[in-house]
C-alpha atoms as a PDB file:
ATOM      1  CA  UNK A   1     -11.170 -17.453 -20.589  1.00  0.00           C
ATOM      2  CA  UNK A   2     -10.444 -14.518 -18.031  1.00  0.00           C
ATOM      3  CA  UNK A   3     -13.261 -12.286 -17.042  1.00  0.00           C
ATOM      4  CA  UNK A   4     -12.336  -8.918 -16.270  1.00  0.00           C
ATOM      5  CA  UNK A   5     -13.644  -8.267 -12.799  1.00  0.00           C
ATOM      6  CA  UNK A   6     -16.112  -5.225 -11.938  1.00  0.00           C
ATOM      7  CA  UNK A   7     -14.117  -2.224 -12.425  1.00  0.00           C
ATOM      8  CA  UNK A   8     -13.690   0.399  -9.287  1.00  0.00           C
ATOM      9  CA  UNK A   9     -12.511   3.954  -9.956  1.00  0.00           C
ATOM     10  CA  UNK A  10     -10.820   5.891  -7.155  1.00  0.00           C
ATOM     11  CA  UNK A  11     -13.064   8.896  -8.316  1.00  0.00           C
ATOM     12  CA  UNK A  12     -16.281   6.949  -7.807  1.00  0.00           C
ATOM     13  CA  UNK A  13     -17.679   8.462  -4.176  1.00  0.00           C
ATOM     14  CA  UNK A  14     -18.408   5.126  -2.998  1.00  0.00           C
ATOM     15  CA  UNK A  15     -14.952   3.977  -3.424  1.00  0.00           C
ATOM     16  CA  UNK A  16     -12.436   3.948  -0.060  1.00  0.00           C
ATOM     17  CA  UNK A  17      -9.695   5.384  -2.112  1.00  0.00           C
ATOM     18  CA  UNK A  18     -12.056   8.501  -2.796  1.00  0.00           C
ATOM     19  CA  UNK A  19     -10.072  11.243  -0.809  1.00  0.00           C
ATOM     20  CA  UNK A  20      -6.924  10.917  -2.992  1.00  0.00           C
ATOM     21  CA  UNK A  21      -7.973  12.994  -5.419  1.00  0.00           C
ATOM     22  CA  UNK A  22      -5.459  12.211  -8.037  1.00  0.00           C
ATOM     23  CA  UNK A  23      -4.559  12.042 -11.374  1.00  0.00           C
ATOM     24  CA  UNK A  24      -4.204   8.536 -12.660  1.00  0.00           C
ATOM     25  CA  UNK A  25      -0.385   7.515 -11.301  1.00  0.00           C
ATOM     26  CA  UNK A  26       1.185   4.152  -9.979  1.00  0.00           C
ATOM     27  CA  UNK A  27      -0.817   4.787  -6.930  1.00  0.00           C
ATOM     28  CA  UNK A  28      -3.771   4.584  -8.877  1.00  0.00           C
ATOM     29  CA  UNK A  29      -2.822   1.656 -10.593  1.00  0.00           C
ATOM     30  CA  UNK A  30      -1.940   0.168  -7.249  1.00  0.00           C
ATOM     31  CA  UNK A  31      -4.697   0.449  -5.859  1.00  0.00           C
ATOM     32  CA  UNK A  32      -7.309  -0.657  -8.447  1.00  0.00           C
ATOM     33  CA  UNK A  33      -4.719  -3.919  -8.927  1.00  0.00           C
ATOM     34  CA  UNK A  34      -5.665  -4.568  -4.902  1.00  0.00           C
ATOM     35  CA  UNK A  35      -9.110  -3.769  -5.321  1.00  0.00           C
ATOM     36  CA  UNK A  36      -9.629  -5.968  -7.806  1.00  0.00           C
ATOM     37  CA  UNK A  37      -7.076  -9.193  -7.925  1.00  0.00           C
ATOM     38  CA  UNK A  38      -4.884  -8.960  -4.654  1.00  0.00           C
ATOM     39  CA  UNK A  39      -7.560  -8.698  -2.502  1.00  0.00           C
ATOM     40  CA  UNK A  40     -10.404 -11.024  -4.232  1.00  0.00           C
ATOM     41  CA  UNK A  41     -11.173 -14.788  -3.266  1.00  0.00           C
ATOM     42  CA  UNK A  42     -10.930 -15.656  -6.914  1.00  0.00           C
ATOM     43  CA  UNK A  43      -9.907 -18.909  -7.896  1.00  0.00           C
ATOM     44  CA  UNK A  44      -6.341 -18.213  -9.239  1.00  0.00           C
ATOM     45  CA  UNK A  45      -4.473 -15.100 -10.125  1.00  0.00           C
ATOM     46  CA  UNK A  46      -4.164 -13.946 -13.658  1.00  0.00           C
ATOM     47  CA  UNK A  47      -1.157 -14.069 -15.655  1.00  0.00           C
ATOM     48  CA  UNK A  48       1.024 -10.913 -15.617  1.00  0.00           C
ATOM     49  CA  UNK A  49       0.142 -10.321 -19.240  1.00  0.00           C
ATOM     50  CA  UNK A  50      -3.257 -10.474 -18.948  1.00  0.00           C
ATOM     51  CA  UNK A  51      -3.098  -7.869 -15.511  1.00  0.00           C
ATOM     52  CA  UNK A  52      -1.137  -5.476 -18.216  1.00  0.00           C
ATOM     53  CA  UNK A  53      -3.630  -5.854 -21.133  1.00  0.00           C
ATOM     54  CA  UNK A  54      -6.506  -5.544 -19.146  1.00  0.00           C
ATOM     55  CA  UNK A  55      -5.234  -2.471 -17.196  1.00  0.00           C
ATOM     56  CA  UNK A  56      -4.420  -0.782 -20.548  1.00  0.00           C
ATOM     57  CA  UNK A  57      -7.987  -1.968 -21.888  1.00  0.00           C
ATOM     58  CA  UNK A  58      -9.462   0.110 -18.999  1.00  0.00           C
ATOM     59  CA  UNK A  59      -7.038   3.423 -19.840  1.00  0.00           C
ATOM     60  CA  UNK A  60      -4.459   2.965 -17.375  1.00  0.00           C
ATOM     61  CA  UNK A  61      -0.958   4.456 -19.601  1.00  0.00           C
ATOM     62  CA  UNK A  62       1.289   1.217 -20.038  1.00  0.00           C
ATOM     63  CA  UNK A  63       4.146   3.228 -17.852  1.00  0.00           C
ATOM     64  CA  UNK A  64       2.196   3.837 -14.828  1.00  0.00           C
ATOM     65  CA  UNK A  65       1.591   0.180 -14.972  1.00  0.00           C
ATOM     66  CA  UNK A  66       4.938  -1.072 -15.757  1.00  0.00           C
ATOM     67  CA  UNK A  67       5.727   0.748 -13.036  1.00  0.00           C
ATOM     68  CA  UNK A  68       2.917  -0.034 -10.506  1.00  0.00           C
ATOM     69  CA  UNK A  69       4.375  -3.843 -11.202  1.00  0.00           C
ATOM     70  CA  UNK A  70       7.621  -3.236 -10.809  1.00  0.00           C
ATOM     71  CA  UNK A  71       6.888  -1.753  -7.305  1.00  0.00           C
ATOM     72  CA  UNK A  72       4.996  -4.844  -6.501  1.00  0.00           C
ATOM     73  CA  UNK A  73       7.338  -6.765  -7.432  1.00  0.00           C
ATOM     74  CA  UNK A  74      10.290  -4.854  -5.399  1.00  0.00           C
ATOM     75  CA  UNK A  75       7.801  -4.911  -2.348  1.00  0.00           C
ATOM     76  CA  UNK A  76       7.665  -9.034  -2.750  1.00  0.00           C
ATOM     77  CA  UNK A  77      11.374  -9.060  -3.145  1.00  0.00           C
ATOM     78  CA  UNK A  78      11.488  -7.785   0.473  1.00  0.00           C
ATOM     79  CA  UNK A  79       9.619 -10.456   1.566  1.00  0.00           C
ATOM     80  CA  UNK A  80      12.730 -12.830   0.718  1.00  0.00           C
ATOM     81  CA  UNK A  81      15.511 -11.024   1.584  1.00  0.00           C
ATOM     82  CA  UNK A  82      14.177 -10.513   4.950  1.00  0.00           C
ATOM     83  CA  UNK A  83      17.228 -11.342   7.695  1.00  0.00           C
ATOM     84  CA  UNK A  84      16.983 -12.222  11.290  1.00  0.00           C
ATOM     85  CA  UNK A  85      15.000  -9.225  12.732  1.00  0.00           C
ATOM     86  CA  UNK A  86      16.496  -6.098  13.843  1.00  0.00           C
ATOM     87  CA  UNK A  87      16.514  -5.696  17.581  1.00  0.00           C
ATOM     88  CA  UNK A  88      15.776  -1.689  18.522  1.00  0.00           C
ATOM     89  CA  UNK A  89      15.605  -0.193  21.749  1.00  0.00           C
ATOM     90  CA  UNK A  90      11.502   0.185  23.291  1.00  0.00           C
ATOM     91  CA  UNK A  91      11.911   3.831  23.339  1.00  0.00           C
ATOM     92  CA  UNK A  92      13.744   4.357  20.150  1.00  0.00           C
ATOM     93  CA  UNK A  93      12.404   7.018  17.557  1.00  0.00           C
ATOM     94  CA  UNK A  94      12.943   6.821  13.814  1.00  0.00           C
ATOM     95  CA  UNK A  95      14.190  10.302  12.515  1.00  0.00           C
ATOM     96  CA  UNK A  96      13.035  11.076   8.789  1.00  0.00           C
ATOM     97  CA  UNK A  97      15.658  11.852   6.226  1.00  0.00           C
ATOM     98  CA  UNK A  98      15.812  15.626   4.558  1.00  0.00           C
ATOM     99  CA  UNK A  99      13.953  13.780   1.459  1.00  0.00           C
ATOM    100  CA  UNK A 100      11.420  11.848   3.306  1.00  0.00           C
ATOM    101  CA  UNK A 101      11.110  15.413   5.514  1.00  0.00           C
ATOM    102  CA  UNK A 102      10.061  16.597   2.378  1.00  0.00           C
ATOM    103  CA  UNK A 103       7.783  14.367   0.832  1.00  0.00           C
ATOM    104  CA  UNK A 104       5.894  12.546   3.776  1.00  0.00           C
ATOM    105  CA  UNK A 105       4.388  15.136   5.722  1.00  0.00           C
ATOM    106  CA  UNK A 106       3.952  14.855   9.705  1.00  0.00           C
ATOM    107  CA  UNK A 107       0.473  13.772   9.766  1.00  0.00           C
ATOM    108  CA  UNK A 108       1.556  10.871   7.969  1.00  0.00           C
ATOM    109  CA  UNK A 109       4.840  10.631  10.094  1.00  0.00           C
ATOM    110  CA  UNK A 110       2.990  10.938  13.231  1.00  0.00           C
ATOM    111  CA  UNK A 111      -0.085   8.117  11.648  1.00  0.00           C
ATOM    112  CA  UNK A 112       3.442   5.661  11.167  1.00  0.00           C
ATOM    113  CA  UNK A 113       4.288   6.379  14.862  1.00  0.00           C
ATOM    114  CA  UNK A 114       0.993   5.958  16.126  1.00  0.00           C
ATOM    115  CA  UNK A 115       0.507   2.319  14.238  1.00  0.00           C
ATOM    116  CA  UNK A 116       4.276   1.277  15.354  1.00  0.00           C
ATOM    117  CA  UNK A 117       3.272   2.290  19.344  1.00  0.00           C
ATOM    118  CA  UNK A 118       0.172   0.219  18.708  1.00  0.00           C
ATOM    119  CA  UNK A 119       2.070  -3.096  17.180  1.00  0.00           C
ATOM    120  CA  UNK A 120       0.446  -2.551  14.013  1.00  0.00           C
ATOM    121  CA  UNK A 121       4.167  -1.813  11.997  1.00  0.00           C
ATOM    122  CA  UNK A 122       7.117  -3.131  13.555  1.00  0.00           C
ATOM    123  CA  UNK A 123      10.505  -1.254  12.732  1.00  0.00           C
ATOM    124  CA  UNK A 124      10.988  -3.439   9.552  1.00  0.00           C
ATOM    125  CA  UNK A 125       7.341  -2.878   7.998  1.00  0.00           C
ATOM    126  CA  UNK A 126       7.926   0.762   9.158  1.00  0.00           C
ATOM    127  CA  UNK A 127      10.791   0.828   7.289  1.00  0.00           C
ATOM    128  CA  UNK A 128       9.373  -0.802   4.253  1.00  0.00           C
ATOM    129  CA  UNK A 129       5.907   1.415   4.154  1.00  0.00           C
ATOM    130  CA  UNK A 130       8.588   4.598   4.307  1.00  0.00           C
ATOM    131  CA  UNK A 131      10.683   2.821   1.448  1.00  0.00           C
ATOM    132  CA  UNK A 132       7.890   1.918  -0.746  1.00  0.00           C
ATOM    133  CA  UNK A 133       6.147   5.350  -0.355  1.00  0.00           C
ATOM    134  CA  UNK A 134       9.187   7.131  -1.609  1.00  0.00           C
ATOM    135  CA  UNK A 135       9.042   4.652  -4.432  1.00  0.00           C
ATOM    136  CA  UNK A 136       5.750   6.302  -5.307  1.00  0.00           C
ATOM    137  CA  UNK A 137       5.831   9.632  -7.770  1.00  0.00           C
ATOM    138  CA  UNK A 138       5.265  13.025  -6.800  1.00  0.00           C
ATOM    139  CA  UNK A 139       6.360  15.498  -4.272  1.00  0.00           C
ATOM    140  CA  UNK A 140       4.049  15.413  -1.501  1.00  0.00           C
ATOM    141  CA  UNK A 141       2.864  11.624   0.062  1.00  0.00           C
ATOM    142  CA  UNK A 142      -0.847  12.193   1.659  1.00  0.00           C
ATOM    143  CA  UNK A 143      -1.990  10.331   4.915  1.00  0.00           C
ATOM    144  CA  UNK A 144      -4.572   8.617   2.724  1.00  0.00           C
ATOM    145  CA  UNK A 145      -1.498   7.556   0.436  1.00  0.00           C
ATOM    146  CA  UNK A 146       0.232   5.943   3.245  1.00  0.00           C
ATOM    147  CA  UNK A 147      -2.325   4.182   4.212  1.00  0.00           C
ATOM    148  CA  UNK A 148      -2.947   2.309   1.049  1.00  0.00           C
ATOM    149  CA  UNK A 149       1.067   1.589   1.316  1.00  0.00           C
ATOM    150  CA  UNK A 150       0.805   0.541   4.712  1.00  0.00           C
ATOM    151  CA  UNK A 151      -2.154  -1.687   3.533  1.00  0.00           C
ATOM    152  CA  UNK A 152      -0.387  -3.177   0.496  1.00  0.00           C
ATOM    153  CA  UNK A 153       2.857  -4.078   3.298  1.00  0.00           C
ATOM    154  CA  UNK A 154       1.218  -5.550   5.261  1.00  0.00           C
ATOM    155  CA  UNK A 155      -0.691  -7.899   2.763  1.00  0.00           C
ATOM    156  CA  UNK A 156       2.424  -9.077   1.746  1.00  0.00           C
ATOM    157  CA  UNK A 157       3.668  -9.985   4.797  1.00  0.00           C
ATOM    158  CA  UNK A 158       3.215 -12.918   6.173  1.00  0.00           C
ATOM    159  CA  UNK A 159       1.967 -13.793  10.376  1.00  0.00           C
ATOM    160  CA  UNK A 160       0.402 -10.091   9.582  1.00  0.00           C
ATOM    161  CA  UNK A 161      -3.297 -11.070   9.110  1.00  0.00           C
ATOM    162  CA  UNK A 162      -4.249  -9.194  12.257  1.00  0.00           C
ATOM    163  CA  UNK A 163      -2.911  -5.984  11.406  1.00  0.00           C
ATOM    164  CA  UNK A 164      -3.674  -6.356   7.866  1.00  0.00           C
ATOM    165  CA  UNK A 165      -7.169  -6.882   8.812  1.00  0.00           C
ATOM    166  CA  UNK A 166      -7.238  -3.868  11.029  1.00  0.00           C
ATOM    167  CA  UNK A 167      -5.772  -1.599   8.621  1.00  0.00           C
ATOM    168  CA  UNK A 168      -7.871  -2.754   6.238  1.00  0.00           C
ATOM    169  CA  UNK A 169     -10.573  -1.545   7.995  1.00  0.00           C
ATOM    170  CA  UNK A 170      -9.616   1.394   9.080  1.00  0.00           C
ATOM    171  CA  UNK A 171      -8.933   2.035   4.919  1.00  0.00           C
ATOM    172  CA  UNK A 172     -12.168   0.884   4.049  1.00  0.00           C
ATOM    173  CA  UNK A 173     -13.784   3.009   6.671  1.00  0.00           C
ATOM    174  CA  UNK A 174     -15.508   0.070   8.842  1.00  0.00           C
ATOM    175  CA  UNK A 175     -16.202   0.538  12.146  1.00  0.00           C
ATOM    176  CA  UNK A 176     -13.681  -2.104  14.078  1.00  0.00           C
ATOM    177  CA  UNK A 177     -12.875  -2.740  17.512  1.00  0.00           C
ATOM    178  CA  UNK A 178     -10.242   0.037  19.021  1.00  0.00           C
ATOM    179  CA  UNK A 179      -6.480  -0.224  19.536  1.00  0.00           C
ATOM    180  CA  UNK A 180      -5.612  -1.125  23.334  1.00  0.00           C
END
């Protein structure tokens, strides 16, 4: 039988994801799936059914997780259609779309340049993090929001263990060796 793990709420001060300040929302949901079953060293991964009825168990509403899976699921997706890589220029800059303008403010913009610049994103996880965060609800997208994007990308892609691990940190607010 499954054991539900320890559960973490975003609200608890000892929690990473403490500065979102949130109601509960697919972020939410997103992140507490990552907390506790992306990112453990279990054994196996539980069902799909049993995620859903033990997310509902701990008050999660059954849309925000229909909808927190359905994201994960479109974020895996892009793992597979994946072409040859894009070839851009070494000086190129990404403009942001009226909508994007709108909803992912300039601190975030600028904390997407900065981790492109540093080889952290290339222009394909870049693009993905942007796609995915306008996948999220609401109007406004928060630095602290795009970083738990940018940390779900870049689990999912693979040869990214570096980054991941580096954003991770940085998330988790552990001290870590600097960008050069």
């Amino acid at each position: 039988m499954y054991h539900l793990p320890p559960v973490v709420s975003i609200r608890d001060t000892d929690s990473p994801s403490r500065g979102l300040e949130m109601k509960e929302n697919v972020l939410d949901v997103l992140v507490y799936l990552f907390e506790n079953y992306l990112d453990s060293e279990g054994p196996t991964a539980p069902d799909q059914d049993t995620v859903r009825e033990d997310l509902e168990e701990l008050g999660f509403p059954g849309h925000d997780i229909d909808k927190a899976l359905l994201w994960l699921e479109e974020l895996a997706s892009y793992q597979h259609d994946q072409q040859e890589p894009q070839i851009q220029a070494a000086h190129s800059l990404r403009h942001y779309t009226g909508q994007e303008t709108r909803r992912i403010d300039s601190d975030s913009q600028g904390f997407l340049l900065y981790l492109e610049q540093n080889g952290i994103l290339d222009n394909i996880s870049r693009e993905l993090v942007i796609d995915r965060a306008m996948a999220l609800e609401g109007d406004d997208i928060s630095l602290e929001q795009i970083k738990w994007v940018v940390l779900l990308v870049l689990f999912n892609q693979p040869g990214q263990e570096a980054a991941f691990a580096w954003m991770h940190d940085l998330v988790y607010d552990i001290p870590s060796g600097l960008l050069h």
